[in-house]
Structures are given as structure tokens and as C-alpha cells.
Protein backbone atom coordinates (compact mmCIF):
# COMPACT_ATOMS: atom_id res chain seq x y z
CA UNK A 1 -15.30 -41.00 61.66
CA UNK A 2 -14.23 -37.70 62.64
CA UNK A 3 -11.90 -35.66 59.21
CA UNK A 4 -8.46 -34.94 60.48
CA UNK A 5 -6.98 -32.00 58.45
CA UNK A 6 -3.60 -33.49 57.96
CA UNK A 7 -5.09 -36.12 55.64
CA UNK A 8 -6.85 -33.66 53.32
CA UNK A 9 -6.12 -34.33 49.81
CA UNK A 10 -4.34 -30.81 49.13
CA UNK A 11 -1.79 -31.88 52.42
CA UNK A 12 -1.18 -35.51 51.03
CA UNK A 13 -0.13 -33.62 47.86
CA UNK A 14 2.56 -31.52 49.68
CA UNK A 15 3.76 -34.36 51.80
CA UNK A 16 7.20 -35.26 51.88
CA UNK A 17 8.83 -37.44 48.39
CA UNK A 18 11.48 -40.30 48.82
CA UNK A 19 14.29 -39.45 46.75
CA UNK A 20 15.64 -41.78 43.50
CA UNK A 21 18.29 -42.93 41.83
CA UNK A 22 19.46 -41.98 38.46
CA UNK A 23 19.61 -45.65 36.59
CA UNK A 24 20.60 -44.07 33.17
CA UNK A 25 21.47 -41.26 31.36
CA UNK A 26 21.04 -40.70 27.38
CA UNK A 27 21.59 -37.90 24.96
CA UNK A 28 19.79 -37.82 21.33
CA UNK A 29 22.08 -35.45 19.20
CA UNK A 30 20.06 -35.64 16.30
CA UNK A 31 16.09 -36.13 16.03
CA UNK A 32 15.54 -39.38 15.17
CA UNK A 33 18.99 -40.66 15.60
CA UNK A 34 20.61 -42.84 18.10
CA UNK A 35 20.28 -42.36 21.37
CA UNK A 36 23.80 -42.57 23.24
CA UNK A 37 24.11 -43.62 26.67
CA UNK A 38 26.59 -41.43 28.76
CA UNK A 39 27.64 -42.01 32.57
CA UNK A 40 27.38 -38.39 33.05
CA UNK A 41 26.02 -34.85 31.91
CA UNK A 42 25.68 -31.57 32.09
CA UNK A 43 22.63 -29.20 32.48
CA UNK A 44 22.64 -25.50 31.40
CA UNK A 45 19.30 -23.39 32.66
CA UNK A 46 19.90 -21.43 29.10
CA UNK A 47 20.40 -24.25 26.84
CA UNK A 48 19.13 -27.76 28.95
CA UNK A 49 20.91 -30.80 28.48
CA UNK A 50 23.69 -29.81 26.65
CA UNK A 51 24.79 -32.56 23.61
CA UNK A 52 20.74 -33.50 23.42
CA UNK A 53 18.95 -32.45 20.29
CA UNK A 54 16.28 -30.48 22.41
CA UNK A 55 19.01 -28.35 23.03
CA UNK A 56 18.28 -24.52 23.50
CA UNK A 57 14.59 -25.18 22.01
CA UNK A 58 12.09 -24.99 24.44
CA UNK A 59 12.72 -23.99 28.36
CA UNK A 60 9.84 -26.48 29.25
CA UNK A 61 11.35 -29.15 28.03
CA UNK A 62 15.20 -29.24 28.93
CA UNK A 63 14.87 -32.57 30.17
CA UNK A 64 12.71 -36.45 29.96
CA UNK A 65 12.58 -38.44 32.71
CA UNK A 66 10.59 -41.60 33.33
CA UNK A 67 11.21 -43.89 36.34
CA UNK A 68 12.44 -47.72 35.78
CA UNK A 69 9.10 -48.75 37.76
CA UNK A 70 7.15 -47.23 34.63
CA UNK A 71 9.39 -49.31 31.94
CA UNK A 72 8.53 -52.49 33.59
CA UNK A 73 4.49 -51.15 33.32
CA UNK A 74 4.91 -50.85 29.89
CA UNK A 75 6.70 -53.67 29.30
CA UNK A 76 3.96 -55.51 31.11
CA UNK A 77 1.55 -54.30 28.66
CA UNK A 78 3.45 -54.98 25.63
CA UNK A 79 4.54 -58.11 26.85
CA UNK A 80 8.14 -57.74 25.53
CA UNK A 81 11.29 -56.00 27.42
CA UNK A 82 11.62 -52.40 26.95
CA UNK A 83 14.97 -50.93 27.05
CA UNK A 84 15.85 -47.25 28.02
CA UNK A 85 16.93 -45.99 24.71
CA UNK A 86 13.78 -47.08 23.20
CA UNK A 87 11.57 -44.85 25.55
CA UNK A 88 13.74 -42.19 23.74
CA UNK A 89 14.04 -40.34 27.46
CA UNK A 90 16.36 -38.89 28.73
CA UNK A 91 17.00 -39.94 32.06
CA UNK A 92 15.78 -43.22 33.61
CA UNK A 93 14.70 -43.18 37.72
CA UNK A 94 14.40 -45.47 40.11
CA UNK A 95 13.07 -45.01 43.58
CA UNK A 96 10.34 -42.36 43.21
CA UNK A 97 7.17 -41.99 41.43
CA UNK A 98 8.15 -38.84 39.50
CA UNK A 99 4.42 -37.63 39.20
CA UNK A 100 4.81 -36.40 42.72
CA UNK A 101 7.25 -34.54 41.81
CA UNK A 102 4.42 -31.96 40.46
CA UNK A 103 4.86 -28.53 41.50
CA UNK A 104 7.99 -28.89 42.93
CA UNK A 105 11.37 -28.10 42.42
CA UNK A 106 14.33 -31.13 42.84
CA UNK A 107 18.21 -31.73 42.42
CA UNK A 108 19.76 -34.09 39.95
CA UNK A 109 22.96 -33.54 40.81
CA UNK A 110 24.57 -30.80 41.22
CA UNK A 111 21.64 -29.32 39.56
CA UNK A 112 17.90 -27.87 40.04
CA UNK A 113 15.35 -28.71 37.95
CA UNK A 114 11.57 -27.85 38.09
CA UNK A 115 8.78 -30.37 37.07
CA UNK A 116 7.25 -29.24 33.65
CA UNK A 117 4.37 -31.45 32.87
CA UNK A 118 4.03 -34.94 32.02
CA UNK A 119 5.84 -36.46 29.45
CA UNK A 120 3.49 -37.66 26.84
CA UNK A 121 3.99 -40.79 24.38
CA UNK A 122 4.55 -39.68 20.72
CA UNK A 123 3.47 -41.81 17.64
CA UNK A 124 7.31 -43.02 17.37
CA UNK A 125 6.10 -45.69 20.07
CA UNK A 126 3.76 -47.37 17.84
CA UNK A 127 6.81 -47.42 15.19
CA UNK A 128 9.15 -48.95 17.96
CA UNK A 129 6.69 -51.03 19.59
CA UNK A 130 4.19 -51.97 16.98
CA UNK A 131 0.28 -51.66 17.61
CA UNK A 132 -0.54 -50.94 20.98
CA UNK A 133 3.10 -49.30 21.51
CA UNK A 134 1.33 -45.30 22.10
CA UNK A 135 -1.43 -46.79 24.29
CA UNK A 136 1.37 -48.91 26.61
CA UNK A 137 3.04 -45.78 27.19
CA UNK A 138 0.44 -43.41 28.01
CA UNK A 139 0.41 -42.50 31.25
CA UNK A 140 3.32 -43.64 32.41
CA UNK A 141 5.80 -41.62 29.91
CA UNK A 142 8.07 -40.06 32.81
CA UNK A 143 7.99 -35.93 33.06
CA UNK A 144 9.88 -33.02 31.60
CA UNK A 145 11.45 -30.29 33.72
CA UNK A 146 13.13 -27.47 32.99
CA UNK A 147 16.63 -26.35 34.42
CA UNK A 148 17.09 -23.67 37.39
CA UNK A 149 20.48 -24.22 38.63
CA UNK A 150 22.88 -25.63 35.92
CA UNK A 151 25.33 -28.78 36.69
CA UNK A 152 26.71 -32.20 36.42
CA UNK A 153 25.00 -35.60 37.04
CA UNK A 154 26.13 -39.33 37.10
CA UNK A 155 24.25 -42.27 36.81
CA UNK A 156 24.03 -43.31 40.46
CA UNK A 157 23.07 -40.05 41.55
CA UNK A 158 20.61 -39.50 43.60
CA UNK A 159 17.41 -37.10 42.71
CA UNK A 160 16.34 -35.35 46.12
CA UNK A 161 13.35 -32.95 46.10
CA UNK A 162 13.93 -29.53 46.82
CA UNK A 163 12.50 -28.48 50.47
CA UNK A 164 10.56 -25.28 49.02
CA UNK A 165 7.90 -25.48 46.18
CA UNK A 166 7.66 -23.43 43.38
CA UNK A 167 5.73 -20.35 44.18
CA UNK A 168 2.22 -20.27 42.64
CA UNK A 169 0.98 -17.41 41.47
């Protein structure tokens, strides 16, 4: 069988994403506290998700996603229903595997973000979940991004990938 170029691993990786849907939308104003669920937001590219705890800390981390495909892995291997809040995220996806969203830049809104890293499970899932809670979640803890272009977004929204990647160096 004869290699074609256009299915080399390095051109899958820059092929084209389906956009999502934004299913939720939560703010934590206090660590540890409550997590309130909000129909809209805004995003600032100095501050991040303004009215979220995170709030002007780290420019790496303005915002958690995790796609609704993802809760219903975990929930799979807890055996138990996991609810948005719990996952202690952000935002909540639908639609697109947000992993491919690596190295790229997207809109949420009226706002650009930029893919950060992955989002990594903290110990607070074994508290919510009980044993096996951390494992559940691991690898399939959504993504942070930082913001570019500040703006509103509304659950229902759609998240579109932006045409040009970020430039590496």
C-alpha cells in the first residue's frame, strides 16, 4: 500500500474540528464553595472569567472546559450520574472532542480563547466521588484555555475553531 501524504499523522492533527455546543456554564466565586450555574458570562483576556474564583490568577488558566461526552465516561466508570457542578468546570461541551482543540485557537462566543493544556483531575474528586473518583476522571478532565479576545457567551452557544493556529515558535 502506497503512503499518501495527506494521511500523515502531523496532517490528521491539523485537519479540520466540528464545532460544539456550550451545554452549561458555571462560576466558583470562592475556592471550595458552590458552584453557581449562570446562562451567560463574560471573559476578560486580563482577568478570565470574570465572577470565577480563578479570577486574575493565572493567564493559563482563565477557563475549564470538559465536553458532556467525557461526563458520561466518567460516569460510566463510577457507575453513578455525574452532574456538571461536581466536575467543578467551568464550562460543559457538547459536540467536539476538545483535545483536538490542541494548538489552536477557538471562539466561545463573542470571544477567543486559546487551548492551554489539559485539564487535570485534582484530589477533590476522590472527596466528591469516593475511591476511584481521581482515577475516573483522569484523562478525560476537559482543557483550560486562556482568553485572547474578551466577550460574552450563552449556554447554547456554539464553540467554532478559529481558522488560523497559534503560531509556534
Amino acid at each position: 500500500m502506497a503512503f499518501h501524504p495527506k494521511s500523515s499523522l502531523a496532517h490528521l492533527l491539523q485537519a479540520p474540528v466540528r464545532p460544539g455546543t456550550v451545554q452549561w456554564i458555571g462560576l466558583r466565586p470562592e475556592r471550595r464553595g458552590e458552584i453557581i450555574a449562570a446562562d451567560e458570562a463574560h471573559l476578560s483576556p486580563e482577568v478570565g472569567l470574570i465572577g470565577d474564583h480563578y479570577q486574575g490568577r493565572s493567564g493559563n488558566r482563565h477557563l475549564t472546559l470538559i465536553g458532556q461526552e467525557d461526563m458520561h465516561a466518567i460516569a460510566s466508570f463510577l457507575g453513578v450520574s455525574v452532574q456538571a457542578h461536581a466536575l467543578r468546570r467551568n464550562v460543559v461541551t457538547s459536540g467536539i472532542n476538545l483535545l483536538a482543540l490542541k494548538d489552536k485557537r477557538f471562539r466561545l462566543g463573542e470571544a477567543v480563547l486559546e487551548y492551554t493544556g489539559e485539564c487535570h483531575p485534582c484530589s477533590r474528586m476522590e472527596e466528591t466521588f469516593g475511591v476511584g473518583g481521581y482515577n475516573a476522571v483522569r484523562g478525560h478532565g476537559g482543557i483550560t484555555a486562556r482568553v485572547i479576545t474578551g466577550g460574552r457567551f450563552r449556554v447554547g452557544d456554539r464553540l467554532m475553531p478559529e481558522i488560523d493556529e497559534i503560531p509556534q515558535p
